[in-house]
PDB file of N, CA and C in Angstrom:
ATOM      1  N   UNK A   1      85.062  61.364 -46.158  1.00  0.00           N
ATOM      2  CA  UNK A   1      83.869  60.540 -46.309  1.00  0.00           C
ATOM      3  C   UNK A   1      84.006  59.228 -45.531  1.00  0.00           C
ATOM      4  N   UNK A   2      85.294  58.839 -45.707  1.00  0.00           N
ATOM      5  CA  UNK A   2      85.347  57.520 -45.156  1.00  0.00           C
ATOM      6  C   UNK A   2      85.279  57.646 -43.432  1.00  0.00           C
ATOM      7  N   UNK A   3      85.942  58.858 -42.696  1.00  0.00           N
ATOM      8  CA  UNK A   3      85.639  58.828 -41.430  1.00  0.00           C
ATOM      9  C   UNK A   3      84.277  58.670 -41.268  1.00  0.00           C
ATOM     10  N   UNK A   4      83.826  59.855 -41.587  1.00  0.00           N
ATOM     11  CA  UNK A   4      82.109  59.445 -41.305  1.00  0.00           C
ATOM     12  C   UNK A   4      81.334  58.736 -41.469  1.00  0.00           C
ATOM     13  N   UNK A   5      81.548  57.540 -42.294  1.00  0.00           N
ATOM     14  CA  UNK A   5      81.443  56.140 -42.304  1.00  0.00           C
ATOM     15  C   UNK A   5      81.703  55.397 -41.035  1.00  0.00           C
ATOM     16  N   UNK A   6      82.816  55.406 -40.723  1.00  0.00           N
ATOM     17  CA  UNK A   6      83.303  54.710 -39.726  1.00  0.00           C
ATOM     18  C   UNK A   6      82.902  55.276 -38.321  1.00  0.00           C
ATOM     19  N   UNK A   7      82.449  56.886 -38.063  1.00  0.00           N
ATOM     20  CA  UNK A   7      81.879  57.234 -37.126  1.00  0.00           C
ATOM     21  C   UNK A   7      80.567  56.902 -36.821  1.00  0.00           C
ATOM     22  N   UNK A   8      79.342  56.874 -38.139  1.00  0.00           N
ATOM     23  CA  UNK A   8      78.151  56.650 -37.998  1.00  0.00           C
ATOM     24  C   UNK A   8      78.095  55.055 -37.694  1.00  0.00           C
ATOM     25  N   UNK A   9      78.694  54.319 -38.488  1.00  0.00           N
ATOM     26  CA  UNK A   9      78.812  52.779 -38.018  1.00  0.00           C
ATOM     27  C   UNK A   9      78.945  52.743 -36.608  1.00  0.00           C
ATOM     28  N   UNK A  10      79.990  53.174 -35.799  1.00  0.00           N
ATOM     29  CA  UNK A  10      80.275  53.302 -33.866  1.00  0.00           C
ATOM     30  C   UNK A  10      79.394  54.040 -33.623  1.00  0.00           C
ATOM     31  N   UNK A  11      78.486  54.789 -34.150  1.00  0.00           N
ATOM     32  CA  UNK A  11      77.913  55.121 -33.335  1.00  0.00           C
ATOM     33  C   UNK A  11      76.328  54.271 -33.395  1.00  0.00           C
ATOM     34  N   UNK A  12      76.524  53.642 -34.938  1.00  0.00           N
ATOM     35  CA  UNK A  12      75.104  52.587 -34.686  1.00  0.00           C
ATOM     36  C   UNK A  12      75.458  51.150 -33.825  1.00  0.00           C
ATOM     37  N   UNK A  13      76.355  50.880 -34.092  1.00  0.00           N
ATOM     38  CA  UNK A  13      76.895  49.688 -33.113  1.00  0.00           C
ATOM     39  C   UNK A  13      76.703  49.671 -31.511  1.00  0.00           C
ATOM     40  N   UNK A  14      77.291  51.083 -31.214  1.00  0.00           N
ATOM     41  CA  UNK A  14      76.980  51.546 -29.769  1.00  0.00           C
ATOM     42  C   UNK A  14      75.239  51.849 -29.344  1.00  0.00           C
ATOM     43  N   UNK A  15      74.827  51.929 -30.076  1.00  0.00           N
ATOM     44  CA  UNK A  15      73.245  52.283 -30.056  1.00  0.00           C
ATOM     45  C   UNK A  15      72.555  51.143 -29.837  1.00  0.00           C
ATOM     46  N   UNK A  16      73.235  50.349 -30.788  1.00  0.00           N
ATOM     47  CA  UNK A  16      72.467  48.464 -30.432  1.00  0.00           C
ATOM     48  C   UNK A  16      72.687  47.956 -29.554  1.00  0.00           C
ATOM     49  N   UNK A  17      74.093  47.842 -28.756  1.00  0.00           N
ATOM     50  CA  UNK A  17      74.799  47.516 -27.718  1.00  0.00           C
ATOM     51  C   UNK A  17      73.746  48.128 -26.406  1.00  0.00           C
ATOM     52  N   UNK A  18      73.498  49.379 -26.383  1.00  0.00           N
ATOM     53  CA  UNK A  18      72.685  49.810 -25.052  1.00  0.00           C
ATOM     54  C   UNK A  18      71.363  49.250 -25.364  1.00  0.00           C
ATOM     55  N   UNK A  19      71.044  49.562 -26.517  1.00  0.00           N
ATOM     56  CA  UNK A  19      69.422  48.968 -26.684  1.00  0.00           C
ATOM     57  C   UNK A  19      69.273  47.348 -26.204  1.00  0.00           C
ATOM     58  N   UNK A  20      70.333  46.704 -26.893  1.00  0.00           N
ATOM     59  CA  UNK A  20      70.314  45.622 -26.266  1.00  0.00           C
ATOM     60  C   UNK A  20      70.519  45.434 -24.592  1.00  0.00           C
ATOM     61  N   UNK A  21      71.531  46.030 -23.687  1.00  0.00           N
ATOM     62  CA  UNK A  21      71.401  46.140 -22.241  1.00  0.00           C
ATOM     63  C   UNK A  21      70.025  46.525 -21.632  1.00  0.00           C
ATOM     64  N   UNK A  22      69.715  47.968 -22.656  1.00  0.00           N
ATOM     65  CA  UNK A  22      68.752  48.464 -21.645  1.00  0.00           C
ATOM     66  C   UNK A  22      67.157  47.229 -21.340  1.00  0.00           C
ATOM     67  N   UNK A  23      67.278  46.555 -23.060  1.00  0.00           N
ATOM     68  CA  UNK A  23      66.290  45.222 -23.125  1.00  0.00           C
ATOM     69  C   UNK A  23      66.576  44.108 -22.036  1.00  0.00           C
ATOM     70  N   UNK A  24      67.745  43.836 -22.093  1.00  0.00           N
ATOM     71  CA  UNK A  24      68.050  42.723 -20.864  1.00  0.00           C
ATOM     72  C   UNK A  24      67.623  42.990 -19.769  1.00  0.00           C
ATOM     73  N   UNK A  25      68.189  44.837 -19.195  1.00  0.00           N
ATOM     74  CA  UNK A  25      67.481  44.848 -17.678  1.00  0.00           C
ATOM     75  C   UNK A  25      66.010  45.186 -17.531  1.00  0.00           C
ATOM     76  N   UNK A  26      65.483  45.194 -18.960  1.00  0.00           N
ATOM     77  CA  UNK A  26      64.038  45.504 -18.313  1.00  0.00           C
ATOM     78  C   UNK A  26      63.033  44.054 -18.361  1.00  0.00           C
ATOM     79  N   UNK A  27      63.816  43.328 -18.862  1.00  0.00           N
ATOM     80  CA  UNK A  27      63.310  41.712 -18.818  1.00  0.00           C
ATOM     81  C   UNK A  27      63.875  41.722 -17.493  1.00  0.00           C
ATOM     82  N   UNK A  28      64.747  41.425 -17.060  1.00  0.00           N
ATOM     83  CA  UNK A  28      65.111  40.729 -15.587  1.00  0.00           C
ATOM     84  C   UNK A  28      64.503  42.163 -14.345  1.00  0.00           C
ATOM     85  N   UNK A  29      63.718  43.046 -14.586  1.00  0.00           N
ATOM     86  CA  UNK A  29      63.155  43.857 -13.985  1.00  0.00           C
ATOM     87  C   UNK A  29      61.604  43.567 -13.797  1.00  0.00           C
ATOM     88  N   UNK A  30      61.507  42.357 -15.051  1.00  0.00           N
ATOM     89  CA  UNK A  30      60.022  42.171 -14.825  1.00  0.00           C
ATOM     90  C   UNK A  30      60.072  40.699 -14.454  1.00  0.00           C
ATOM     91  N   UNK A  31      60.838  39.892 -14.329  1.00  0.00           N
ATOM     92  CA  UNK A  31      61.057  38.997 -13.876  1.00  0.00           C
ATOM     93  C   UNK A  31      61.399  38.770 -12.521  1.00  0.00           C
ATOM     94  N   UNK A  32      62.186  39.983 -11.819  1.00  0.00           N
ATOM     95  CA  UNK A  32      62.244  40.189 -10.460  1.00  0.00           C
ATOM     96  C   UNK A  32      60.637  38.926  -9.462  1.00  0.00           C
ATOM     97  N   UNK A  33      60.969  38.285  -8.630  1.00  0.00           N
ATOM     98  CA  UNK A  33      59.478  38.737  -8.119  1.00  0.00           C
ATOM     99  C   UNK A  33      59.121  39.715  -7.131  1.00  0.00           C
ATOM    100  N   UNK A  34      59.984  40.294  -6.346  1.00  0.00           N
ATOM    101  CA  UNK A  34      59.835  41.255  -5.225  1.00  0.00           C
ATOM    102  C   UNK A  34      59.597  42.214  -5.732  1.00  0.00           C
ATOM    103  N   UNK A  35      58.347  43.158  -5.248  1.00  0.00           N
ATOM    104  CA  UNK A  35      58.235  44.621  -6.198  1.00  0.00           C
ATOM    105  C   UNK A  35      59.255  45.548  -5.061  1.00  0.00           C
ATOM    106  N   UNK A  36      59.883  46.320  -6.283  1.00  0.00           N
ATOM    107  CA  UNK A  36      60.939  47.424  -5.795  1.00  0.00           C
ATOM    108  C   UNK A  36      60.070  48.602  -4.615  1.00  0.00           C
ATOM    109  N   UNK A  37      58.896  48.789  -5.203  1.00  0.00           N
ATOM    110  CA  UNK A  37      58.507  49.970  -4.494  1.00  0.00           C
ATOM    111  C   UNK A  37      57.355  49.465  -3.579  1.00  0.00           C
ATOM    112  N   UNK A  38      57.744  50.433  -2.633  1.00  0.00           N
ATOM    113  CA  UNK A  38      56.717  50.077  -1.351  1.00  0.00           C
ATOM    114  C   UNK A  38      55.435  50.200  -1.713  1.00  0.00           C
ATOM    115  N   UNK A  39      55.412  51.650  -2.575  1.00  0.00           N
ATOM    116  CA  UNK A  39      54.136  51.675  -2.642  1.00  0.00           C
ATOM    117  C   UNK A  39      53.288  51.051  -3.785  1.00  0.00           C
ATOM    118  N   UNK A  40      54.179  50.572  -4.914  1.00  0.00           N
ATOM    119  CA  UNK A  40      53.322  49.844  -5.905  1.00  0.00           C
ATOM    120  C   UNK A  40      53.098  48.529  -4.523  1.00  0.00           C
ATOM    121  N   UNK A  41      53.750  47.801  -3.690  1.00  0.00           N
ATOM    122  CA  UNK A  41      53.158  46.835  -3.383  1.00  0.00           C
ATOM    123  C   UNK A  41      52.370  47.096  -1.908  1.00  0.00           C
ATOM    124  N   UNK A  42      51.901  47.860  -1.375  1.00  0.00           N
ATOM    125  CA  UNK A  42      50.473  48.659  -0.713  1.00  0.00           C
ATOM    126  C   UNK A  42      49.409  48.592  -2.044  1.00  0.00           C
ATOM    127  N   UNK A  43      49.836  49.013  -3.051  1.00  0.00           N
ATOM    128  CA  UNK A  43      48.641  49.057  -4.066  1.00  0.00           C
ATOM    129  C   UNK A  43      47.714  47.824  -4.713  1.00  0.00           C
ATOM    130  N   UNK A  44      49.102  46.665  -4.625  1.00  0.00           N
ATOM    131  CA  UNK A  44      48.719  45.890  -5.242  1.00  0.00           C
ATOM    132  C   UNK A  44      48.025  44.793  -4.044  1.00  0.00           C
ATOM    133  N   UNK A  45      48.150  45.170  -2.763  1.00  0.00           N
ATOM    134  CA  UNK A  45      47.410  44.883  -1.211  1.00  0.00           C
ATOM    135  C   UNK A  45      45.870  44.918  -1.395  1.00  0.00           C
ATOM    136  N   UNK A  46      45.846  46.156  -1.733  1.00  0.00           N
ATOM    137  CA  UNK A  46      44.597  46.709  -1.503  1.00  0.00           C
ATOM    138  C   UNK A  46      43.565  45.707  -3.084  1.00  0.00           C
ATOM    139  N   UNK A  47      44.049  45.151  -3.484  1.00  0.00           N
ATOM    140  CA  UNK A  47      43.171  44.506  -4.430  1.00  0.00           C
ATOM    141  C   UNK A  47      43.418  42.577  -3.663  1.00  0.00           C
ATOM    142  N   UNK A  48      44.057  42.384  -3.247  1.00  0.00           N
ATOM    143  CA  UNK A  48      44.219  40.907  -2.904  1.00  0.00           C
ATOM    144  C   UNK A  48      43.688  40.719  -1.613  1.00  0.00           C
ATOM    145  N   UNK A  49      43.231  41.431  -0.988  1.00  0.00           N
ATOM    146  CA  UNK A  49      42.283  41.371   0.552  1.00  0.00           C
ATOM    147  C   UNK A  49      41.282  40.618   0.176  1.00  0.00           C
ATOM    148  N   UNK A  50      41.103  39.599   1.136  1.00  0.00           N
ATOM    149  CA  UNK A  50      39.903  39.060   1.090  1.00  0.00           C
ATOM    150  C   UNK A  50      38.820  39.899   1.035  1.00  0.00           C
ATOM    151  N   UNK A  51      37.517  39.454   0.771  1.00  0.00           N
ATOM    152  CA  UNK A  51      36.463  40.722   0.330  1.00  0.00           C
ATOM    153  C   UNK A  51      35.593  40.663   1.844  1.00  0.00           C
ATOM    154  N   UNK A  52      35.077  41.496   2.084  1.00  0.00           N
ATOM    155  CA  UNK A  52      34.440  41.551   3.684  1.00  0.00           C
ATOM    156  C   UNK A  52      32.873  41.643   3.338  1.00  0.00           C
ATOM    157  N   UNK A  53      31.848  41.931   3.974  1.00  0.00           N
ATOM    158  CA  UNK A  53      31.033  42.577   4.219  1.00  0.00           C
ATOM    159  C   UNK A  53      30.516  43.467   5.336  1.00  0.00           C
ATOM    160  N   UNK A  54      31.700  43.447   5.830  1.00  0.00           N
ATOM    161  CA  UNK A  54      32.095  44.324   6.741  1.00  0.00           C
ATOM    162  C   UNK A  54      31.789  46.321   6.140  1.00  0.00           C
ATOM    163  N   UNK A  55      30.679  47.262   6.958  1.00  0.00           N
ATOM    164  CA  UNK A  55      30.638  48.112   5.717  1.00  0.00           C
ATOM    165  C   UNK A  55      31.820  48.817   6.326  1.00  0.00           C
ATOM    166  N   UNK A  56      32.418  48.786   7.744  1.00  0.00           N
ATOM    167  CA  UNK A  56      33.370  49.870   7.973  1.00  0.00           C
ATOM    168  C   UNK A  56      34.882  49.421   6.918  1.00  0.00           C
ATOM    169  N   UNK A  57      35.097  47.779   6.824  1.00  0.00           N
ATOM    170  CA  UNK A  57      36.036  47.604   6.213  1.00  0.00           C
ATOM    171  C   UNK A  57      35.879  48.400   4.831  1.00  0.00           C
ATOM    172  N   UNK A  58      34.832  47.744   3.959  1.00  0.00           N
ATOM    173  CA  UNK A  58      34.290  48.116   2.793  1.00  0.00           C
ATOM    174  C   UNK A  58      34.550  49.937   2.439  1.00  0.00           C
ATOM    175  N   UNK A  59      34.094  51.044   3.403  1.00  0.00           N
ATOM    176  CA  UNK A  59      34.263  52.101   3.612  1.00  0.00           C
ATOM    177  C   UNK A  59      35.640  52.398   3.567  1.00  0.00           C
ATOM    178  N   UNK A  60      36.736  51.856   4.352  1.00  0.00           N
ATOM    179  CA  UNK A  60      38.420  52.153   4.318  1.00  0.00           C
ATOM    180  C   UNK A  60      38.934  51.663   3.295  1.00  0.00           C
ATOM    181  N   UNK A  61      38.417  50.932   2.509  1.00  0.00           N
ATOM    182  CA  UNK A  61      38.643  49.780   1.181  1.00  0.00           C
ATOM    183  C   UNK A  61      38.854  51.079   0.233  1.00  0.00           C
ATOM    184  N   UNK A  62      37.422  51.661   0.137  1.00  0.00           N
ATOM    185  CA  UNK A  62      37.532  52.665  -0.601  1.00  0.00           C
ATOM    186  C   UNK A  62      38.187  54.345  -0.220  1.00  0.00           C
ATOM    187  N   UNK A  63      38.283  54.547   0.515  1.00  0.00           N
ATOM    188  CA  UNK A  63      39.065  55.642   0.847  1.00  0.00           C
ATOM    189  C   UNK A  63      40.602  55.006   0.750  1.00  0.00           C
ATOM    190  N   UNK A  64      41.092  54.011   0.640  1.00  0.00           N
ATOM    191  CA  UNK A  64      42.426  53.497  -0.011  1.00  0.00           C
ATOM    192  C   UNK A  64      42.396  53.932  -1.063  1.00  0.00           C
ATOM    193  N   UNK A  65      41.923  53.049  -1.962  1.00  0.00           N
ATOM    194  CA  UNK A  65      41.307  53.331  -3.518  1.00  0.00           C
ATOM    195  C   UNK A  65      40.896  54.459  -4.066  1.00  0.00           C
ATOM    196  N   UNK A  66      40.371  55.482  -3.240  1.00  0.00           N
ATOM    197  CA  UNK A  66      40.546  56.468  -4.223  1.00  0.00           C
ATOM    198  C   UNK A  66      41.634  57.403  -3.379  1.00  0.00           C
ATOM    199  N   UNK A  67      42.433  57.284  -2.415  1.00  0.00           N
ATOM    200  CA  UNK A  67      43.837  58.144  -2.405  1.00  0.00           C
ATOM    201  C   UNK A  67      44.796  56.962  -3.371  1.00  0.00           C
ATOM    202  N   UNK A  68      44.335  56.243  -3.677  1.00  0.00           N
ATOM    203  CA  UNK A  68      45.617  55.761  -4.508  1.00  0.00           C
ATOM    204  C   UNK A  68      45.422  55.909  -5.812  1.00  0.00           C
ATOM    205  N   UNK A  69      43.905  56.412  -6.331  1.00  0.00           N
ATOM    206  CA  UNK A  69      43.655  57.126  -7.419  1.00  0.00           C
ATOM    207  C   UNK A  69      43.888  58.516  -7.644  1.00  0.00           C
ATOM    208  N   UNK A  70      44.219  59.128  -6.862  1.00  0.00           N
ATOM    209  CA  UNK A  70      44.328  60.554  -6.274  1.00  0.00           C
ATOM    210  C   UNK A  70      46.149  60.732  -6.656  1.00  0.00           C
ATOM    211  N   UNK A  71      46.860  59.953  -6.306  1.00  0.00           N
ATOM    212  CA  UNK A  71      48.268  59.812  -6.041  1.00  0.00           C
ATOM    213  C   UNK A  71      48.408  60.060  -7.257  1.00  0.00           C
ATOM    214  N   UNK A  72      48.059  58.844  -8.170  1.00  0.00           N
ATOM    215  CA  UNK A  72      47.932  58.405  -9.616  1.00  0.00           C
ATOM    216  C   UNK A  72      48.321  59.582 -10.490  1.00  0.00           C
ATOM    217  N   UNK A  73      46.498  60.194 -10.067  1.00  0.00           N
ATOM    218  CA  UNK A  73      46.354  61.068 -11.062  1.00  0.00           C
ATOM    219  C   UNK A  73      47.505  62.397 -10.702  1.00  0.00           C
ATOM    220  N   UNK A  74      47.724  62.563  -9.366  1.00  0.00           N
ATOM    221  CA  UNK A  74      48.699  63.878  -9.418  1.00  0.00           C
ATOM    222  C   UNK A  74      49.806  63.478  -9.918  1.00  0.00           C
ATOM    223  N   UNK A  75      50.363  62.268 -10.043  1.00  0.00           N
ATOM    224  CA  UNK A  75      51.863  62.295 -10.489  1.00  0.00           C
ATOM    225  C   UNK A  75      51.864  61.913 -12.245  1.00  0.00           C
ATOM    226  N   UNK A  76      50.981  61.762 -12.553  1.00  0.00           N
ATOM    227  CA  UNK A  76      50.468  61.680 -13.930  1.00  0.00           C
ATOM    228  C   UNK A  76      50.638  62.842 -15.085  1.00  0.00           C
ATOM    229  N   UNK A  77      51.646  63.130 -16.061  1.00  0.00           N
ATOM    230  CA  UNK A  77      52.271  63.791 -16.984  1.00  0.00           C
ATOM    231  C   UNK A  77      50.882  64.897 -17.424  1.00  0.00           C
ATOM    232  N   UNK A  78      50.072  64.148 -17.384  1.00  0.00           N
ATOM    233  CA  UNK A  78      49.027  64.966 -18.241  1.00  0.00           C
ATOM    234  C   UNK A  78      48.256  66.044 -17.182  1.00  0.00           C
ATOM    235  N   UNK A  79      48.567  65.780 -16.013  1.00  0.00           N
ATOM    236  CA  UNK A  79      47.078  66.349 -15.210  1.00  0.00           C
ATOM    237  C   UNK A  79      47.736  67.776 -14.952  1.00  0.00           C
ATOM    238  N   UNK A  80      47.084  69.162 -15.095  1.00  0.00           N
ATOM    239  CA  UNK A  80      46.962  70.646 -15.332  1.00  0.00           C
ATOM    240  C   UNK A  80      46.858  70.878 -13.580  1.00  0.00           C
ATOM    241  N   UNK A  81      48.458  71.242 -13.266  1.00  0.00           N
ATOM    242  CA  UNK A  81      48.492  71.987 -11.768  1.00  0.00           C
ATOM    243  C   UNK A  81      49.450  72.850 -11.848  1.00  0.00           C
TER     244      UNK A  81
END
């Protein structure tokens, strides 16, 4: 009885220990300012453009926007392929 005491304790201790790491790096992951991925920061482009009235700009604006809705949705857990 008493081992398994002392096993479930190491193994809750060790459980807090990562929970606590895995919390630290996902704070200093959002604290980063450089985004890691190329393409989250193309995505986040396509919303900080100055606005045009340009309709050919306006036209490529949206054919961005919806292949980057397109991307989205295919890599998205839920979508039936």
């Amino acid at each position: 009885m008493a081992i398994a005491a002392i096993i479930y304790i190491s193994i809750s201790v060790l459980l807090v220990i990562s929970a606590g790491i895995f919390f630290v790096k996902a704070i200093q992951s959002l604290i980063q300012k450089n985004p890691t991925s190329k393409r989250h920061q193309q995505d986040q482009e396509l919303f900080l453009r100055p606005t045009s009235n340009d309709a050919l700009n306006i036209s490529n604006r949206r054919e961005e926007i919806v292949a980057m809705l397109e991307r989205q949705f295919a890599s998205s857990p839920s979508s039936d392929s």
